[in-house]
N, C-alpha and C. Protein backbone atom coordinates (compact mmCIF):
# COMPACT_ATOMS: atom_id res chain seq x y z
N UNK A 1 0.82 -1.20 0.00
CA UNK A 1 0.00 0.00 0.00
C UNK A 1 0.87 1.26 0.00
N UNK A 2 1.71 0.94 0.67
CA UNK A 2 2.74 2.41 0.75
C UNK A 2 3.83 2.90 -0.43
N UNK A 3 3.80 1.76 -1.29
CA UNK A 3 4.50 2.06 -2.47
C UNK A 3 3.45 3.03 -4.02
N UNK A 4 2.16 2.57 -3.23
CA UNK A 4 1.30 3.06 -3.96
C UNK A 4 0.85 4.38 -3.89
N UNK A 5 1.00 4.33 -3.04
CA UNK A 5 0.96 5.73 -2.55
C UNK A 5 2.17 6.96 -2.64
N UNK A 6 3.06 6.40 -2.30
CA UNK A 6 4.09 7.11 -2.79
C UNK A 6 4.23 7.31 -4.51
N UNK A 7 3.72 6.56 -5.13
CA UNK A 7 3.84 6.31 -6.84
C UNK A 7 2.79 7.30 -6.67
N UNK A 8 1.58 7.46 -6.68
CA UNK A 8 0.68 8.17 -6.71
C UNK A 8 1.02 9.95 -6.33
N UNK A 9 1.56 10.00 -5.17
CA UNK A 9 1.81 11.37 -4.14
C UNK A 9 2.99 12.23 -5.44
N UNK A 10 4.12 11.07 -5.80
CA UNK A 10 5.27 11.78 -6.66
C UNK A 10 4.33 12.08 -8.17
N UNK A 11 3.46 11.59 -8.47
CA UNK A 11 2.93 11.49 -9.76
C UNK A 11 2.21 12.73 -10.20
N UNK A 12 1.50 13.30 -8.62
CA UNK A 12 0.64 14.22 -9.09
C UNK A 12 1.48 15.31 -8.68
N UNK A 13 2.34 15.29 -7.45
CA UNK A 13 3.41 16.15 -7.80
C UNK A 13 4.06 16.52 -9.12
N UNK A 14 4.40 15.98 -9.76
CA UNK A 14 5.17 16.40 -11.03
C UNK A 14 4.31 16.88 -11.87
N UNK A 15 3.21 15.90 -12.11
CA UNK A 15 2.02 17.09 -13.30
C UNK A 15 1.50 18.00 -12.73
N UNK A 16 1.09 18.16 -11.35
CA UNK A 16 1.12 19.90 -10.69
C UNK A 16 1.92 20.74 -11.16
N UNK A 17 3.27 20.66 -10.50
CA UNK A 17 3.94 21.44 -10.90
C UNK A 17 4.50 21.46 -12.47
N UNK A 18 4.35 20.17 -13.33
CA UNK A 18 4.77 20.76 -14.44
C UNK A 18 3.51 21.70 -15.38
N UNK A 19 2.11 21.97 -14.75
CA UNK A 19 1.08 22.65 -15.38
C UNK A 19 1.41 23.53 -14.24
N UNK A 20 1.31 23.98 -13.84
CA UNK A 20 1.79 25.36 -13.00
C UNK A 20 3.15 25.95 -13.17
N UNK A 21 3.98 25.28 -13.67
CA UNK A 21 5.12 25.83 -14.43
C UNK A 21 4.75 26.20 -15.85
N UNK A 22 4.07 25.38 -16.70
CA UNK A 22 3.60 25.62 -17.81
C UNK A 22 2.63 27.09 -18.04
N UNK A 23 1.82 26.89 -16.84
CA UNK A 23 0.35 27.90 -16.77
C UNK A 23 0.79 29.43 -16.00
N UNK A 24 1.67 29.07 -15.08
CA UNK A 24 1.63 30.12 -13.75
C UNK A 24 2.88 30.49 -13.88
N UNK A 25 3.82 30.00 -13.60
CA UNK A 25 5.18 30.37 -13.41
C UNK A 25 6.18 29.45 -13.11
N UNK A 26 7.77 29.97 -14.35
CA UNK A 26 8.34 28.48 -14.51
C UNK A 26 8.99 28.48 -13.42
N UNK A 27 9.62 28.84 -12.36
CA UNK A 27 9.77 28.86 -10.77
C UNK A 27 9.12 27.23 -10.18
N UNK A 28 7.66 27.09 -11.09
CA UNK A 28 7.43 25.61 -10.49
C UNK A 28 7.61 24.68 -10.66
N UNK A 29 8.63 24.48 -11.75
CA UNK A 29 9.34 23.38 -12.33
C UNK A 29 10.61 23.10 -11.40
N UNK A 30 11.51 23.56 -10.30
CA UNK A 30 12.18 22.80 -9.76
C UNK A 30 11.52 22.12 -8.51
N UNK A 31 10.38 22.25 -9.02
CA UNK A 31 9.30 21.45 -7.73
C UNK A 31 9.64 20.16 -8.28
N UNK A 32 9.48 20.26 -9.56
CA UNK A 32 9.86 18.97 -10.43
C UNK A 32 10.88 18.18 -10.34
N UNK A 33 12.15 19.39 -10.52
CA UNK A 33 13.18 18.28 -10.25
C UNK A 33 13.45 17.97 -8.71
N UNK A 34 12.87 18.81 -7.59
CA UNK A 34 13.29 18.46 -6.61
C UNK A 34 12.11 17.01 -6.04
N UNK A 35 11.62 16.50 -6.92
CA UNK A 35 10.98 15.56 -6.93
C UNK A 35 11.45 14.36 -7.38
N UNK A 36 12.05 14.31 -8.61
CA UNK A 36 13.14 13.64 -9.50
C UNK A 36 14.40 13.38 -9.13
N UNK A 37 14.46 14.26 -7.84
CA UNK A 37 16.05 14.11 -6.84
C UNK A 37 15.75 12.93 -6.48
N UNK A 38 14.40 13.55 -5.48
CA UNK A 38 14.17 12.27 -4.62
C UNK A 38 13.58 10.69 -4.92
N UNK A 39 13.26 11.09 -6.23
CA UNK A 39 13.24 9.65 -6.17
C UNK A 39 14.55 9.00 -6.95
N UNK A 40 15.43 9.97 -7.24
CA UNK A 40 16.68 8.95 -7.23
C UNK A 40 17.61 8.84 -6.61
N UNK A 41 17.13 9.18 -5.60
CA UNK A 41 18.22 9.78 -4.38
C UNK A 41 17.45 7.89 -3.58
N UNK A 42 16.06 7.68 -3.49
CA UNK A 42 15.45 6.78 -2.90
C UNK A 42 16.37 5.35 -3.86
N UNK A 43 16.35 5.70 -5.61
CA UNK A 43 16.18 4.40 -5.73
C UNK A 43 17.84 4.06 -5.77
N UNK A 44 19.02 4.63 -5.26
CA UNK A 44 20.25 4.48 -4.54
C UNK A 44 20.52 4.52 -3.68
N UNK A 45 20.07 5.09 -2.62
CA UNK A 45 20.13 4.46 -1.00
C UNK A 45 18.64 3.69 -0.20
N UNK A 46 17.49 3.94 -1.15
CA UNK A 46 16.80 3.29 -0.20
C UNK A 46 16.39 3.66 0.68
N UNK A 47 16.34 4.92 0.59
CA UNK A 47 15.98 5.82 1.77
C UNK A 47 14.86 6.98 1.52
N UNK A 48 13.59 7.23 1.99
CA UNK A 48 12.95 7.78 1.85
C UNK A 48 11.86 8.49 2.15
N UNK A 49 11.85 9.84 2.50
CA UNK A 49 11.03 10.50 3.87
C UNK A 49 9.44 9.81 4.01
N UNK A 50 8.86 9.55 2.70
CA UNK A 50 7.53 9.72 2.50
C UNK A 50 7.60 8.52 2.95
N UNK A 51 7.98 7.44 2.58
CA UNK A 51 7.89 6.01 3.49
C UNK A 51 7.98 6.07 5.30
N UNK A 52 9.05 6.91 5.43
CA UNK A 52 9.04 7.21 7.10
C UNK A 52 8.11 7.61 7.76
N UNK A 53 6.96 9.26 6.83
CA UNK A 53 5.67 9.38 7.58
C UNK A 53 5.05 8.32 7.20
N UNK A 54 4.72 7.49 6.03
CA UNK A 54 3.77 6.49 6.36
C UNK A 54 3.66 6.01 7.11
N UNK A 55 4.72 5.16 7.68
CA UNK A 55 5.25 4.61 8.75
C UNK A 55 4.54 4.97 10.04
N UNK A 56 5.04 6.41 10.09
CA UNK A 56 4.06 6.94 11.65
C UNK A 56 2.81 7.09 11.31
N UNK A 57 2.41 7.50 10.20
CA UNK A 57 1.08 7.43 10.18
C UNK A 57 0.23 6.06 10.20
N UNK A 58 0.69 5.11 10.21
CA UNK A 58 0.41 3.83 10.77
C UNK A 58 -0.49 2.66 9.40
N UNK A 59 0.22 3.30 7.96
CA UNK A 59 -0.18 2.96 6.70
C UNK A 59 0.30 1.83 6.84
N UNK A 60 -0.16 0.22 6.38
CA UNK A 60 0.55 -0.72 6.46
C UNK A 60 2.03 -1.12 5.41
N UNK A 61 2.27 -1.55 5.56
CA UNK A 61 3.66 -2.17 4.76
C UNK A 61 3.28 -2.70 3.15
N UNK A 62 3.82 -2.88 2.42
CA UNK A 62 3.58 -3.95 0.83
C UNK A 62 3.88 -4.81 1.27
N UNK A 63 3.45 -6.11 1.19
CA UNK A 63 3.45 -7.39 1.15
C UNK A 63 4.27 -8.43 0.48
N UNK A 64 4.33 -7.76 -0.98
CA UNK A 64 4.71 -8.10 -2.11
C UNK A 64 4.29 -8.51 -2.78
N UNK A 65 2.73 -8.76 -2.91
CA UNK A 65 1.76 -8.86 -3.65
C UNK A 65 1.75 -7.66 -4.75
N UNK A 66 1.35 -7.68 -6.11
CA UNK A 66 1.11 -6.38 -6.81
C UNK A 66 -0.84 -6.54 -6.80
C-alpha cells in the first residue's frame, strides 16, 4: 500500500507542478526536479522520507503482492 501511494503522491506532484510551471510560473518546475532528486536519491540508497511518515502514520507495509 505504501509504495502506492508514494507512486501516486510523486505522480501528481510532477504534473502539478509541471502545469503550474507551464500555466503560472516556470519557478514551479524545480518542484519537479526536486521531486526527480528524490526519487533517485530513494532508488540508490533506499531511503525515503515519505515512506518514514507512512510509517508513523500507521499505513501498512507492501506485502509483495502487486
Amino acid at each position: 500500500m505504501q509504495t502506492r501511494i508514494v507512486h501516486a503522491l510523486a505522480g501528481t506532484f510532477i504534473l502539478g507542478s509541471l502545469l503550474l510551471g507551464i500555466f503560472m510560473n516556470p519557478k514551479w518546475f524545480w518542484l519537479t526536479g526536486f521531486v526527480g532528486i528524490n526519487m533517485w536519491i530513494h532508488s540508490i540508497t533506499g531511503w525515503c522520507l515519505m515512506y518514514m511518515l507512512l510509517n508513523k502514520l500507521g499505513v501498512r507495509k507492501d506485502t509483495g503482492n502487486c
